[in-house]
N, C-alpha and C. Protein backbone atom coordinates (compact mmCIF):
# COMPACT_ATOMS: atom_id res chain seq x y z
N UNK A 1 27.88 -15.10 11.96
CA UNK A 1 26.45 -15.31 11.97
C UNK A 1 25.99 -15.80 13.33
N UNK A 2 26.62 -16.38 14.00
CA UNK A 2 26.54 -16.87 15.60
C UNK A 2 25.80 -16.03 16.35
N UNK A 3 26.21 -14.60 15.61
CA UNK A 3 26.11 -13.70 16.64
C UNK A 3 25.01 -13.05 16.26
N UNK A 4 24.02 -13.68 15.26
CA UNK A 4 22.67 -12.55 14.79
C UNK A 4 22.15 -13.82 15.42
N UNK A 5 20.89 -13.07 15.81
CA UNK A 5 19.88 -13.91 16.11
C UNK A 5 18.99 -15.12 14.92
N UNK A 6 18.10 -15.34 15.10
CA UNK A 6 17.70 -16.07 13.99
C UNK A 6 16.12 -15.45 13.49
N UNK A 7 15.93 -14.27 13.89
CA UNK A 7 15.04 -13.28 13.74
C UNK A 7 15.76 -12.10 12.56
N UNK A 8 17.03 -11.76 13.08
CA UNK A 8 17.65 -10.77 12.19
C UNK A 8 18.45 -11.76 11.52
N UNK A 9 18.35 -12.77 10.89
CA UNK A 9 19.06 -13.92 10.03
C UNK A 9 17.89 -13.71 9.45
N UNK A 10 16.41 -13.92 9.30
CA UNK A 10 15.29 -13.84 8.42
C UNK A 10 14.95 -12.71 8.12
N UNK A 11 15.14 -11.67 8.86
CA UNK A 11 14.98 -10.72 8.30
C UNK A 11 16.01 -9.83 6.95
N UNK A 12 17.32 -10.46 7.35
CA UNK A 12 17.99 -10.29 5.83
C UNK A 12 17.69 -11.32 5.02
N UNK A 13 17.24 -12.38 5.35
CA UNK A 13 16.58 -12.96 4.01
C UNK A 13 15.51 -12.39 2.94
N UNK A 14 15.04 -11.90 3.59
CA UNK A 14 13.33 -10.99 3.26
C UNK A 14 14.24 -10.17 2.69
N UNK A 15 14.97 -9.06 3.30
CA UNK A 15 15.75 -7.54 2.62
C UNK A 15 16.33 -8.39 1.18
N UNK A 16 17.22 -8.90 1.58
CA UNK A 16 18.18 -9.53 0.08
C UNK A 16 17.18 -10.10 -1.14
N UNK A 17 16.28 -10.60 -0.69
CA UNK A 17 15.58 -11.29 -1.65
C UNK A 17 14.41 -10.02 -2.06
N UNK A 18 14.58 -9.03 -1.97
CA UNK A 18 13.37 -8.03 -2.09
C UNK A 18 14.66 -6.54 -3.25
N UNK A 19 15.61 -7.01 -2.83
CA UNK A 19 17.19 -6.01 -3.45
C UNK A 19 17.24 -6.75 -4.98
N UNK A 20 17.04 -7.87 -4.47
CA UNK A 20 17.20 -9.29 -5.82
C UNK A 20 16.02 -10.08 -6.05
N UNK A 21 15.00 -9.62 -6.75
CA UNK A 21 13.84 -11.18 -6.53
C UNK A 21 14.24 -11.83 -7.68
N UNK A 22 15.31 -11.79 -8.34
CA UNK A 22 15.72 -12.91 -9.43
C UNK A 22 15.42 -13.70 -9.10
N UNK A 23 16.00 -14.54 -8.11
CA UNK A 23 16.15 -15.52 -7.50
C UNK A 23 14.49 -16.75 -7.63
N UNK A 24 13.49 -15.47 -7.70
CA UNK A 24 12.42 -16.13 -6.96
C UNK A 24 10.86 -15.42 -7.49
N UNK A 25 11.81 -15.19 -9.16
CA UNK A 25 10.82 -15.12 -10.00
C UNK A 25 10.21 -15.99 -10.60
N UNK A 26 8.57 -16.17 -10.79
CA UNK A 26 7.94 -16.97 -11.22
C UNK A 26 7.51 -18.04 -9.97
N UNK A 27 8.31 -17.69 -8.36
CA UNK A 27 8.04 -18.92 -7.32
C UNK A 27 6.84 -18.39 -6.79
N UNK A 28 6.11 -19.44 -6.77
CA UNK A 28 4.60 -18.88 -6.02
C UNK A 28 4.57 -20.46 -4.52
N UNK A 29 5.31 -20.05 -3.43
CA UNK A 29 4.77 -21.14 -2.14
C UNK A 29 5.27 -20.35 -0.98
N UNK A 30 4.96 -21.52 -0.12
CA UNK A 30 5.36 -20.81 1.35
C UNK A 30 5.88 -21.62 2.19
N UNK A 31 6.88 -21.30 2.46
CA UNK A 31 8.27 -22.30 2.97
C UNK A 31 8.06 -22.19 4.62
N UNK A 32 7.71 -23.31 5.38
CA UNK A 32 7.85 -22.83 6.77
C UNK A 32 8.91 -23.52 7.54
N UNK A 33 10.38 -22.85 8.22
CA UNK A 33 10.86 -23.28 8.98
C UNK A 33 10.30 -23.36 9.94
N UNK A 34 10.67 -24.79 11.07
CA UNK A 34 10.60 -25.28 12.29
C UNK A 34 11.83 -25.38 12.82
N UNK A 35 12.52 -23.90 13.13
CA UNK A 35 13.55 -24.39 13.86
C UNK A 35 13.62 -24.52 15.52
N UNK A 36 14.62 -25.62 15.91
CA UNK A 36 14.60 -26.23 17.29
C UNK A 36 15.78 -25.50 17.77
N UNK A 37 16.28 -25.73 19.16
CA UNK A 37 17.04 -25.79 19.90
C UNK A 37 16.70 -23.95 20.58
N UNK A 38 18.53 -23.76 20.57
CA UNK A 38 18.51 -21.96 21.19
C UNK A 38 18.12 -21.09 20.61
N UNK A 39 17.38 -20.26 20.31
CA UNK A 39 16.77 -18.93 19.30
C UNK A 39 16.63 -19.86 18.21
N UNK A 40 15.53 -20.93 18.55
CA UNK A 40 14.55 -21.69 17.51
C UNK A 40 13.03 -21.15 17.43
N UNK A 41 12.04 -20.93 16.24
CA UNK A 41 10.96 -20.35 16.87
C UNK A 41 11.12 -20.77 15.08
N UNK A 42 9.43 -20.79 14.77
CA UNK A 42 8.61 -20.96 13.60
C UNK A 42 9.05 -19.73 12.74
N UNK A 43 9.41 -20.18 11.77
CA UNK A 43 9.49 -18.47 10.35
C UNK A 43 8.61 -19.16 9.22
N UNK A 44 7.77 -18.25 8.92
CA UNK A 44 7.40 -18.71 7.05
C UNK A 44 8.15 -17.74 6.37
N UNK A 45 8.59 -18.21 5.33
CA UNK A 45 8.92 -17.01 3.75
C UNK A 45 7.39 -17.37 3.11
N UNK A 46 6.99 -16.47 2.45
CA UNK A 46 5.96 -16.23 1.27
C UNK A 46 6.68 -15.53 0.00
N UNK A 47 6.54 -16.73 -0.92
CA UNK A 47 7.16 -16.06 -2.14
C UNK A 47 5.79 -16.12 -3.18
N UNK A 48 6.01 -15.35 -3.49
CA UNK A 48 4.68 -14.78 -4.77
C UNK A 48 5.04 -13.46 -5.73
N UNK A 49 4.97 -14.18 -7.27
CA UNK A 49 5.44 -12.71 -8.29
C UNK A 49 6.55 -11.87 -7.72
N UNK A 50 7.80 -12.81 -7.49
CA UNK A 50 9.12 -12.13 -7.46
C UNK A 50 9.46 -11.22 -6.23
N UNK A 51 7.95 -11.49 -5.23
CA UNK A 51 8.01 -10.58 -3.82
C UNK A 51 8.18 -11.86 -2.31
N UNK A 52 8.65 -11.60 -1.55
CA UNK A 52 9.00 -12.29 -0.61
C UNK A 52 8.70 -11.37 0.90
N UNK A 53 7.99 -12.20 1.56
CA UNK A 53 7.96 -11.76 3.02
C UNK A 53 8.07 -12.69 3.94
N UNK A 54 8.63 -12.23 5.21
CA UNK A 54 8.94 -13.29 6.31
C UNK A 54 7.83 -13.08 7.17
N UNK A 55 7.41 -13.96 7.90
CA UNK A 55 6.49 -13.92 9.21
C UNK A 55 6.88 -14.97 10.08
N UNK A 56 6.38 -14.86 11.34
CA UNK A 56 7.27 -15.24 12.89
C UNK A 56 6.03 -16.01 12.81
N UNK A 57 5.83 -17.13 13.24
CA UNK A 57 4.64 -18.19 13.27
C UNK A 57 3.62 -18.86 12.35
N UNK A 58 2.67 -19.59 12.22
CA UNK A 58 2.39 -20.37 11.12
C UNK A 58 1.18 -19.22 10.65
N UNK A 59 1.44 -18.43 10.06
CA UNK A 59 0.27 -17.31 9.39
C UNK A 59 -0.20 -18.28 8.53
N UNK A 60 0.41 -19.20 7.89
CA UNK A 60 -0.57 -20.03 6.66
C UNK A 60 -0.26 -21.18 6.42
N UNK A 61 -1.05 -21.61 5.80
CA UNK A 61 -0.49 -23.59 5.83
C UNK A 61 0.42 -23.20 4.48
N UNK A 62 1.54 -24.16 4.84
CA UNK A 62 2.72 -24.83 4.67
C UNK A 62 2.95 -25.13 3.04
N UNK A 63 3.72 -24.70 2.06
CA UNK A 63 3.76 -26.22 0.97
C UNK A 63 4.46 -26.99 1.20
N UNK A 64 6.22 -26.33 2.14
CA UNK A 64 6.90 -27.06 2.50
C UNK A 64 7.74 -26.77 3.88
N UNK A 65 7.71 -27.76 4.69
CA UNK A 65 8.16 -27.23 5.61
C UNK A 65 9.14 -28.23 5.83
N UNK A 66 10.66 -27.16 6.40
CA UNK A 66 11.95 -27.60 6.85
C UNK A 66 12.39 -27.62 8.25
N UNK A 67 12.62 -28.84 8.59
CA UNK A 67 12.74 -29.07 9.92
C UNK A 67 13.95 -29.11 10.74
N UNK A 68 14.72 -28.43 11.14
CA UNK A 68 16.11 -28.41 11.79
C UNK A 68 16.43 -27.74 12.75
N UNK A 69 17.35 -27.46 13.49
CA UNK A 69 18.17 -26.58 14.66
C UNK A 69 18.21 -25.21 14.30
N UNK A 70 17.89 -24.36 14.89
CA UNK A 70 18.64 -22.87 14.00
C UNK A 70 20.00 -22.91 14.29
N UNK A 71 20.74 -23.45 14.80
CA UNK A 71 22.30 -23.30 14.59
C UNK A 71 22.69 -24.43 13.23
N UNK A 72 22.13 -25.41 13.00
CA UNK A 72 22.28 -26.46 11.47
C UNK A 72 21.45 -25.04 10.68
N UNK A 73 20.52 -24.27 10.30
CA UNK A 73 20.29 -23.49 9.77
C UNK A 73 21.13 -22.44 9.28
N UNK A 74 22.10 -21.45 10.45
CA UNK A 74 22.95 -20.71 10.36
C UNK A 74 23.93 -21.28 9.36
N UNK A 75 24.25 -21.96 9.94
CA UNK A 75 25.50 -23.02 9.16
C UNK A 75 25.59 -23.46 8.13
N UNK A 76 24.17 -23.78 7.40
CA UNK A 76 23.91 -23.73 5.72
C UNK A 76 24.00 -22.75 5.42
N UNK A 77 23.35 -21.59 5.66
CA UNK A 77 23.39 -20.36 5.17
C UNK A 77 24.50 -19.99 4.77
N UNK A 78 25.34 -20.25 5.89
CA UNK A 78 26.81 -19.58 5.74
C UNK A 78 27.86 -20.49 5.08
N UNK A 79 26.81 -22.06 4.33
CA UNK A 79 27.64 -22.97 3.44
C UNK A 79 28.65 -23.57 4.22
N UNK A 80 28.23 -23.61 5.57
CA UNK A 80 29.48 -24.98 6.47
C UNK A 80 28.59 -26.12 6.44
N UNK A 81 27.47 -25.85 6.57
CA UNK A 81 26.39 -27.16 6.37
C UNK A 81 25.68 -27.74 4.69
N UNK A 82 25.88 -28.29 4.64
CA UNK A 82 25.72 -28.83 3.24
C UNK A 82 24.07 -29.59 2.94
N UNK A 83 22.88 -28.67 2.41
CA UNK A 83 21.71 -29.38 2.49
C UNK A 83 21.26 -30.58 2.17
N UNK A 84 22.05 -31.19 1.37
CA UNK A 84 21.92 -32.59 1.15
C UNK A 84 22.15 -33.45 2.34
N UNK A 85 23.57 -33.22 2.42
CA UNK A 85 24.70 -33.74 3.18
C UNK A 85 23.38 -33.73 4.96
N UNK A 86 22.84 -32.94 5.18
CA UNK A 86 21.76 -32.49 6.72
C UNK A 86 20.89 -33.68 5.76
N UNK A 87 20.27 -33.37 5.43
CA UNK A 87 19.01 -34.26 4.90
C UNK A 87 19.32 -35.56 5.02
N UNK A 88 20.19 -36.16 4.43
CA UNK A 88 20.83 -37.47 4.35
C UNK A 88 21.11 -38.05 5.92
N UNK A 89 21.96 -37.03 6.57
CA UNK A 89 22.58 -37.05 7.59
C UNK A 89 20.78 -37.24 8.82
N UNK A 90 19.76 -36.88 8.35
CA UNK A 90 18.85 -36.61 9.38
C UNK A 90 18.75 -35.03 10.29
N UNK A 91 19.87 -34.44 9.97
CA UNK A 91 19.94 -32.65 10.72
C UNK A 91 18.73 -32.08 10.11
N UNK A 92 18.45 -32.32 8.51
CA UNK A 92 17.27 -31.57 7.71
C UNK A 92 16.42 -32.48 7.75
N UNK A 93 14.86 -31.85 7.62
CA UNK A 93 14.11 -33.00 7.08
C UNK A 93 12.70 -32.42 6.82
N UNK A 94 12.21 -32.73 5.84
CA UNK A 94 11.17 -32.07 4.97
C UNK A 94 9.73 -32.28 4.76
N UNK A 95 8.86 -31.54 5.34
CA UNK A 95 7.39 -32.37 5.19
C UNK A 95 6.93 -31.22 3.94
N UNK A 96 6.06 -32.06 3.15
CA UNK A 96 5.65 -31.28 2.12
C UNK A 96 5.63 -31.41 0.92
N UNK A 97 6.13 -30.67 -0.20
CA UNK A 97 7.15 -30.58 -1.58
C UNK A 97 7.85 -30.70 -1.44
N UNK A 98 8.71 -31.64 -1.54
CA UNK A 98 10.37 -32.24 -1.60
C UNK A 98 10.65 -31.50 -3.31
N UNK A 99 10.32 -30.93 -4.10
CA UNK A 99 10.86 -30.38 -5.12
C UNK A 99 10.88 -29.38 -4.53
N UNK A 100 9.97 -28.44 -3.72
CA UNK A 100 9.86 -26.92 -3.48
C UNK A 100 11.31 -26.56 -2.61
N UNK A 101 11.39 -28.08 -2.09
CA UNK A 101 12.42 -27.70 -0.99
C UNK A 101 13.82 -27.54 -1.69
N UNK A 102 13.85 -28.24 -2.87
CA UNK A 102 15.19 -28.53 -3.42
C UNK A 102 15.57 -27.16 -4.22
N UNK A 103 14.02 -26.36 -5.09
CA UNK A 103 14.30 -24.90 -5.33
C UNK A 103 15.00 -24.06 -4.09
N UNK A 104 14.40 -24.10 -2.92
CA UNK A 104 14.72 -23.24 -2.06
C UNK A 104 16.37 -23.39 -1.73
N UNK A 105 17.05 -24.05 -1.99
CA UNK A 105 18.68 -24.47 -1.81
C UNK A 105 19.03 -23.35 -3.31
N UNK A 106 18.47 -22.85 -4.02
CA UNK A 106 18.99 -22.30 -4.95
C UNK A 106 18.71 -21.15 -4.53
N UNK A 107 17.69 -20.24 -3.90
CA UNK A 107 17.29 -19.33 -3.33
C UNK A 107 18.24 -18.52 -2.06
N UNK A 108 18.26 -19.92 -1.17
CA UNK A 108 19.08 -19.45 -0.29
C UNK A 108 20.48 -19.58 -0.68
N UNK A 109 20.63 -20.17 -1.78
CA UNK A 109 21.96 -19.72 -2.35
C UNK A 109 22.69 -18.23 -2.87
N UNK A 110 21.58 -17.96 -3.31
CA UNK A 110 21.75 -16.21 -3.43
C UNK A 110 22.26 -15.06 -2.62
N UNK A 111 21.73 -16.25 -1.12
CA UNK A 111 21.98 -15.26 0.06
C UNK A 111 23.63 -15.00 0.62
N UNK A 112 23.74 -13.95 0.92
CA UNK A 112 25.20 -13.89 1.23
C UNK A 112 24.97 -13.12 3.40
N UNK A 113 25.79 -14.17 3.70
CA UNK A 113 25.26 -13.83 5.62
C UNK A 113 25.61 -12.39 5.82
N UNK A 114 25.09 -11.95 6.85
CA UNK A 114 25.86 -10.17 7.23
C UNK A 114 27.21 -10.81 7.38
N UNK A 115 27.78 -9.16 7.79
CA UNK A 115 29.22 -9.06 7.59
C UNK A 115 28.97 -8.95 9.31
N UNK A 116 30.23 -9.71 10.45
CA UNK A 116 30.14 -9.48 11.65
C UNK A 116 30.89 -8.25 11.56
């Protein structure tokens, strides 16, 4: 995963979750990462009626927004980073719905990283 950007890391989020909207039926919010550091840049997901889209900057206010590194990002994804374990630790940190955020750990659980 090192090796995708964090543009084509959201953009298989969007594909997978559009193959599968199990995941994220019945979710109606809009999740905005703030990620920092190297190939850090603003993403929203929009989930609504089992459909999901990504966008590159703040297209809409927030219900919850997650605050971290895109490399602490990668690293959950790919389950070396543990979302509690960041949160606790201060790596994660959440303005918003603190429930919305705790669904979204089940969401992005679904996700499985590309294959390098």
């Amino acid at each position: 995963m090192a090796n995708y950007t964090t543009a084509e890391v959201f953009q298989e989020i969007e594909k997978r979750l559009k193959e599968n909207p199990k995941p994220i039926e019945g979710m109606k919010a809009i999740y905005q990462f703030d990620l920092s550091g190297e190939d850090g840049a603003v993403y929203q997901l929009h989930l609504a009626d089992g459909a999901a889209k990504v966008e590159q900057g703040e297209a809409a206010p927030a219900d919850c927004t997650i605050q971290m590194t895109a490399a602490d990002f990668k690293d959950m994804l790919l389950g070396n980073l543990n979302p509690t374990a960041a949160f606790m630790s201060g790596k994660l940190k959440v303005k918003g719905n603190l429930g919305l955020a705790m669904k979204l750990q089940n969401v992005l659980g679904q996700y499985e990283p590309p294959r390098t």
